[in-house]
Protein backbone atom coordinates (compact mmCIF):
# COMPACT_ATOMS: atom_id res chain seq x y z
CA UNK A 1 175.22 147.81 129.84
CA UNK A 2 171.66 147.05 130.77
CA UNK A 3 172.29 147.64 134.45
CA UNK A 4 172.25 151.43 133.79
CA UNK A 5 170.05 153.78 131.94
CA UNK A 6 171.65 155.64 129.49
CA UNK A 7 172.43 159.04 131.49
CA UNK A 8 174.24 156.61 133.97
CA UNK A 9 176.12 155.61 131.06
CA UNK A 10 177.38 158.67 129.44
CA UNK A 11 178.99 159.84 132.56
CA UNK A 12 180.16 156.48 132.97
CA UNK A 13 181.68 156.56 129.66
CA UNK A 14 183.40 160.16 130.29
CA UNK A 15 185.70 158.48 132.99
CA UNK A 16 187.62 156.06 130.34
CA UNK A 17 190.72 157.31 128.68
CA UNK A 18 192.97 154.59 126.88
CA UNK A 19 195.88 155.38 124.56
CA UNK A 20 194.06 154.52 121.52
CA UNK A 21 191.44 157.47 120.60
CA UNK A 22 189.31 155.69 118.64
CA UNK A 23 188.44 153.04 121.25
CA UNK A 24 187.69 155.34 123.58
CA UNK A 25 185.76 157.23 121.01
CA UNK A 26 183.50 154.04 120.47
CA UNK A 27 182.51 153.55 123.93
CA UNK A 28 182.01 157.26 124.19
CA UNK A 29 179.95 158.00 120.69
CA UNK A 30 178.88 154.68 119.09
CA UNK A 31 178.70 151.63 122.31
CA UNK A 32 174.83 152.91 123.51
CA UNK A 33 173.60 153.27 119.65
CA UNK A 34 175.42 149.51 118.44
CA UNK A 35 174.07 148.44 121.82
CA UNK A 36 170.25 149.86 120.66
CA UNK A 37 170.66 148.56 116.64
CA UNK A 38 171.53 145.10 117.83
CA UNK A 39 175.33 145.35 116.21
CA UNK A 40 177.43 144.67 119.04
CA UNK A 41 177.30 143.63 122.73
CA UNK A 42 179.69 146.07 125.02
CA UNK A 43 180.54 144.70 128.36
CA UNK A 44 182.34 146.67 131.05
CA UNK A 45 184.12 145.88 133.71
CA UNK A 46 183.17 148.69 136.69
CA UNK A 47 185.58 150.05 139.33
CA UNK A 48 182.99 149.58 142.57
CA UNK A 49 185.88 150.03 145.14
CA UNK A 50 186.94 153.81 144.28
CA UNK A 51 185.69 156.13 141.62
CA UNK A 52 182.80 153.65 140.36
CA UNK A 53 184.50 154.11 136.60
CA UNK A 54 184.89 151.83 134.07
CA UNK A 55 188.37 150.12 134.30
CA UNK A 56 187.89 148.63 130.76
CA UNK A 57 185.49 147.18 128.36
CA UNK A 58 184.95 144.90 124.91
CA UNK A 59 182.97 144.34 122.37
CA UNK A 60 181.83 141.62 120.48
CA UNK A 61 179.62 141.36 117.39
CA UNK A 62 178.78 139.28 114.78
CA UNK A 63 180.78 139.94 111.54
CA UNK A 64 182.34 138.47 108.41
CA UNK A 65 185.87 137.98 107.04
CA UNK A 66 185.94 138.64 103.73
CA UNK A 67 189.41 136.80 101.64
CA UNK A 68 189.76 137.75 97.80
CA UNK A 69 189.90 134.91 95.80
CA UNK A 70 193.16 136.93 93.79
CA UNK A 71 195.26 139.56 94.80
CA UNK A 72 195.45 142.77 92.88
CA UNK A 73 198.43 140.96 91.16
CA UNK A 74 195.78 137.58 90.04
CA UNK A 75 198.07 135.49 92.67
CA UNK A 76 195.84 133.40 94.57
CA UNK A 77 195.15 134.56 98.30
CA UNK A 78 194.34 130.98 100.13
CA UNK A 79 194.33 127.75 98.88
CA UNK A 80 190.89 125.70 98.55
CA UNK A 81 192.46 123.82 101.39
CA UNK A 82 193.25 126.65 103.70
CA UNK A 83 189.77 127.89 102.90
CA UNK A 84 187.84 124.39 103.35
CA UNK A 85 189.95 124.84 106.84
CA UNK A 86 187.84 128.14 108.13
CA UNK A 87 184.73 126.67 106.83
CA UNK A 88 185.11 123.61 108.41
CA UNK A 89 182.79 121.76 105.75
CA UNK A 90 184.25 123.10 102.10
CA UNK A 91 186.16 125.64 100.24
CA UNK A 92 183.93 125.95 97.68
CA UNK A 93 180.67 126.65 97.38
CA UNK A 94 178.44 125.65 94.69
CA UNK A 95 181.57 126.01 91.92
CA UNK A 96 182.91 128.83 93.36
CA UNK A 97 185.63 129.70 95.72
CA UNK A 98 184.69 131.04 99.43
CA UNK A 99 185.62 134.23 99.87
CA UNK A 100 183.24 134.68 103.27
CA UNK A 101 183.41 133.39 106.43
CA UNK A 102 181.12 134.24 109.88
CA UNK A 103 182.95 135.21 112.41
CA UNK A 104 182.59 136.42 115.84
CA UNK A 105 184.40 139.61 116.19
CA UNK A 106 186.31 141.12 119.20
CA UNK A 107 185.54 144.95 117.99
CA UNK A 108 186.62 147.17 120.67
CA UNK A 109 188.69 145.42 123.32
CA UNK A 110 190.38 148.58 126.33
CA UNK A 111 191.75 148.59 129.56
CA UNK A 112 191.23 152.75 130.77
CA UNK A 113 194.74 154.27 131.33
CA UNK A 114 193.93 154.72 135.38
CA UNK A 115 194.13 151.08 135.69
CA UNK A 116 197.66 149.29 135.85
CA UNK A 117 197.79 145.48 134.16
CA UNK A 118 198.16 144.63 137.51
CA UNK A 119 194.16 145.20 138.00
CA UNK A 120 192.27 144.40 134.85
CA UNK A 121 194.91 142.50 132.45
CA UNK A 122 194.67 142.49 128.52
CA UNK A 123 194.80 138.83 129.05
CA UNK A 124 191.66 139.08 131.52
CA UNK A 125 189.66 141.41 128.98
CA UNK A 126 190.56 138.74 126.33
CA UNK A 127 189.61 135.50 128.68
CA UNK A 128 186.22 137.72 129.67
CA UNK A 129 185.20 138.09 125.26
CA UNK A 130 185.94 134.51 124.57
CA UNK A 131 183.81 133.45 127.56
CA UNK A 132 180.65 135.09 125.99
CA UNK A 133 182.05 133.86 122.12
CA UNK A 134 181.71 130.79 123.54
CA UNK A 135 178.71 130.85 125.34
CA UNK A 136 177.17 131.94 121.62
CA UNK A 137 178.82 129.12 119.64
CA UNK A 138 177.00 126.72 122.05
CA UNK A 139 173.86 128.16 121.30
CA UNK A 140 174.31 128.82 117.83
CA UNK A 141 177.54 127.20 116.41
CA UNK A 142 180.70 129.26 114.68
CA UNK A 143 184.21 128.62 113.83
CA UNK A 144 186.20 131.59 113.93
CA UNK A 145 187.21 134.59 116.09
CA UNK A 146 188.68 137.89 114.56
CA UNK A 147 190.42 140.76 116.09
CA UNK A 148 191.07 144.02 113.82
CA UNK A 149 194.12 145.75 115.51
CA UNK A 150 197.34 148.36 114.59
CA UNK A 151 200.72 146.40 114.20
CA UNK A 152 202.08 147.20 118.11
CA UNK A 153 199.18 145.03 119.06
CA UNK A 154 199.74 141.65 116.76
CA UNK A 155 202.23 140.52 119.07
CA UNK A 156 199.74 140.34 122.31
CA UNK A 157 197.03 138.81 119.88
CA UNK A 158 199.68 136.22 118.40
CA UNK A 159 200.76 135.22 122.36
CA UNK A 160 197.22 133.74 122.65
CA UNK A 161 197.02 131.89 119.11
CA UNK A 162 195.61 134.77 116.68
CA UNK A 163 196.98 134.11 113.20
CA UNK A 164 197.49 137.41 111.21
CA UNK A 165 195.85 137.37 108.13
CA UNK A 166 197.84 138.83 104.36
CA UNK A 167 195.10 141.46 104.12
CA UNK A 168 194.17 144.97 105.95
CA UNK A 169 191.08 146.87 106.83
CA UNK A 170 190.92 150.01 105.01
CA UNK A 171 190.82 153.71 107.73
CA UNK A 172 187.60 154.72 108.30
CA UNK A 173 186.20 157.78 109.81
CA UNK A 174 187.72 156.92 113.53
CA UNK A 175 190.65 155.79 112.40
CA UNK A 176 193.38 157.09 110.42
CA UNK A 177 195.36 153.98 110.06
CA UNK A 178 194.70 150.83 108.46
CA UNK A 179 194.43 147.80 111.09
CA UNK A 180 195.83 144.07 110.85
CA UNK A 181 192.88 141.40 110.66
CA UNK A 182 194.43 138.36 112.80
CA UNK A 183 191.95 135.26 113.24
CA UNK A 184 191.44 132.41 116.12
CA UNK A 185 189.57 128.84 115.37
CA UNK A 186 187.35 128.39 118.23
CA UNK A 187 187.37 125.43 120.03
CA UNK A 188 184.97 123.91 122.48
CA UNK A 189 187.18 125.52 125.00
CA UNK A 190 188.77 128.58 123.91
CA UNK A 191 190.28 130.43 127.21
CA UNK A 192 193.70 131.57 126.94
CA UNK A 193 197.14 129.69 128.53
CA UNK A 194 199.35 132.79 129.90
């Protein structure tokens, strides 16, 4: 997004449409000021051929994935094993189970309506966030990747190795429905297979 100065951007950001309002809402409301407070990183990918529109964008950020210890019900969530698993070093930490894990999170991931799969491909968008996850874990290490989606969209995530998690974000303010959290352990090569 540094390419353009922020006028650029707002009319920019008035040509995407995608059937999922709050996405588009992000990019239109909340992308430039995440962008600003250091929260997230939004990349686009630009039409230069017709309109000069965006044909879709994502996200990424650094975040944390929070598993009780219990459910509501005092039934344990993950074993110490599962946990030691995410960590990669232990599932416990000093007596204690882990109950947070860093992530890298895909937050807003869109293709803009205009634009058959044909063009820009969920598959391409997802390739295209991994690529810059895994330029950070070389710099900086990390484990896991997490996607927060709606149910319609598990199956996509699932067809390139997302695991859904037992455990939903709650609606916020842009969204009326509660979204799936589905995780990916990064390797040193993390690109999808179609």
């Amino acid at each position: 997004m540094c390419a353009f100065d922020e006028h650029e951007l707002q009319d920019l950001f008035s040509t995407f449409s995608c059937r999922d309002e709050s996405i588009a809402n992000f990019l239109k409301r909340q992308a430039i000021e995440f962008e600003k407070a250091s929260k997230s990183r939004t990349y686009l990918f630009i039409d230069d051929q017709s309109e000069k529109g965006i044909a879709g964008f994502f996200s990424v950020a650094i975040s944390n994935l929070y598993i009780p210890e219990v459910t509501t019900d005092g039934l344990p969530v993950s074993s110490i094993n599962n946990r030691k698993k995410l960590d990669g070093y232990r599932g416990k930490r000093k007596g204690a189970v882990q109950t947070n894990f860093p992530v890298y999170l895909i937050g807003q991931l869109a293709r803009n309506s205009k634009y058959p799969a044909a063009c820009l491909s969920g598959k391409t968008l997802l390739d295209s966030a991994a690529g810059v996850i895994q330029d950070a874990v070389q710099l900086v290490g990390g484990r896991l990747m997490l996607v927060e989606c709606t149910e319609d969209l598990v199956p996509f995530y699932e067809r390139y190795g997302f695991k859904r998690q037992n455990f939903h974000v709650d609606a916020d303010s842009f969204r009326e429905e509660s979204l799936i959290q589905m995780i990916k352990q990064i390797n040193n090569h993390i690109c999808f297979d179609s």
